[in-house]
Protein backbone atom coordinates (compact mmCIF):
# COMPACT_ATOMS: atom_id res chain seq x y z
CA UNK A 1 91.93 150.92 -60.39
CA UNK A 2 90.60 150.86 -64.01
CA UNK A 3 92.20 153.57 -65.08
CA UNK A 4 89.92 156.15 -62.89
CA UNK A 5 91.38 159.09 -61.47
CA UNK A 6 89.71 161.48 -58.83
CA UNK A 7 88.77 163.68 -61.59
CA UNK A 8 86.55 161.07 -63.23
CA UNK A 9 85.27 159.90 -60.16
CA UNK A 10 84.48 163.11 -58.73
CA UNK A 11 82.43 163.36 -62.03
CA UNK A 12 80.51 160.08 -61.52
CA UNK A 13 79.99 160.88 -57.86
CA UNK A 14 78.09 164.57 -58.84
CA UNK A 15 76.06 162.73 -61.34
CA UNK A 16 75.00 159.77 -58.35
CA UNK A 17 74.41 162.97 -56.23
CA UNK A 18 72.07 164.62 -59.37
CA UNK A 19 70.14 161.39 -60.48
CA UNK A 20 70.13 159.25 -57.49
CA UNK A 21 69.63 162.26 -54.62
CA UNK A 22 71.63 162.80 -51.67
CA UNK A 23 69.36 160.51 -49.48
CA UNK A 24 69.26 157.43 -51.76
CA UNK A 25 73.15 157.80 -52.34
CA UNK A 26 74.63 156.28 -48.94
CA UNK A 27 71.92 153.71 -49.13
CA UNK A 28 72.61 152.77 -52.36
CA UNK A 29 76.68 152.62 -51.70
CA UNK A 30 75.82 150.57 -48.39
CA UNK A 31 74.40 147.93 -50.10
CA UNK A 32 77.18 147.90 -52.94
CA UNK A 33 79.37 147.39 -50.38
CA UNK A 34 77.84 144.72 -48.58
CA UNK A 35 77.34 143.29 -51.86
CA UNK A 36 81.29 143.29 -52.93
CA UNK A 37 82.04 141.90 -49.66
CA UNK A 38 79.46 138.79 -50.00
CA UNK A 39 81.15 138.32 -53.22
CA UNK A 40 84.49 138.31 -51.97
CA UNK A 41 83.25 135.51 -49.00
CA UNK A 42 81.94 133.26 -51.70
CA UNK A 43 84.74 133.55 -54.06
CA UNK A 44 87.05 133.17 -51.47
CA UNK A 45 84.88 129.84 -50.05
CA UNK A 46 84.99 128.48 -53.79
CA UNK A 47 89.06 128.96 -54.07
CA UNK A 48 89.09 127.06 -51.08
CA UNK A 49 87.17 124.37 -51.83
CA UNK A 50 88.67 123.74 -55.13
CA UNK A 51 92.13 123.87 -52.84
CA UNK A 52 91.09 121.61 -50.40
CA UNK A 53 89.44 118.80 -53.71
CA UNK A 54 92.65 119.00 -55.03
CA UNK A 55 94.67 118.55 -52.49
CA UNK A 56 92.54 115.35 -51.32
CA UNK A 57 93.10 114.48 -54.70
CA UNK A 58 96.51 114.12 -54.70
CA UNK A 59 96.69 112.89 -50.85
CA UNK A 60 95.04 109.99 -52.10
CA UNK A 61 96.93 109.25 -55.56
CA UNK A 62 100.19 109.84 -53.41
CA UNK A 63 98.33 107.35 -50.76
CA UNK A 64 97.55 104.57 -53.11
CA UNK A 65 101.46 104.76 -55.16
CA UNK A 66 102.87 103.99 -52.03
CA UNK A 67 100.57 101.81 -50.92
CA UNK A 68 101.56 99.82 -54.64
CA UNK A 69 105.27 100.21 -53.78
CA UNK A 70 104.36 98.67 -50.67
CA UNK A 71 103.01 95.38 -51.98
CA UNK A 72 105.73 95.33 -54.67
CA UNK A 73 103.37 96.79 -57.28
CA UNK A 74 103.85 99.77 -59.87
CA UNK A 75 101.85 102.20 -60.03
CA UNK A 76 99.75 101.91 -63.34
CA UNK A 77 102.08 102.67 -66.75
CA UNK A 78 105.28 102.04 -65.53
CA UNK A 79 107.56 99.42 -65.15
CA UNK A 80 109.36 97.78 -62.15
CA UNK A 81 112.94 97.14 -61.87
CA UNK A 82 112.53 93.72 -62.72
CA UNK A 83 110.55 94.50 -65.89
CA UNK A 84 113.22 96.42 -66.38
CA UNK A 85 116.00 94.31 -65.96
CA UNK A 86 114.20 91.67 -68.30
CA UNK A 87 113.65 94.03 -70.87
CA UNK A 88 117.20 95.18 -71.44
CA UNK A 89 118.60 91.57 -71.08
């Protein structure tokens, strides 16, 4: 956890007690906490949605390849059978 021990963060936490006061302080770690946790949500909303693009994305490429091998088509840069038949003949 960054290379904090308890020493260090007993340390921080008597210093929060001494600047902050012992009111402020569970205030103040309430709302870093909440904070954290809404950062978490979104980041865990963005993975998500960059899953769910790029799994669309493929989905459809996959979709329209077979949709080419369907009609006889190749998908874009390569060559059918035939092509390739011709070309080694």
């Amino acid at each position: 956890m960054f290379g904090i021990g308890m020493p260090e963060l007993i340390v921080i936490l008597v210093i929060a007690i001494v600047v902050i006061g012992p009111d402020k302080l569970p205030e103040i770690a309430r709302a870093l906490g909440r904070g954290y946790a809404e950062f978490q949500k979104t980041l865990r909303n963005v993975k998500d949605s960059i899953n769910t693009a790029e799994a669309d994305f493929y989905r459809k490429e996959d979709t329209e390849d077979g949709i080419e091998d369907i009609k006889g088509k190749t998908p874009k840069g390569q060559k059918s059978e035939e092509d390739e038949g011709r070309d080694g003949k």
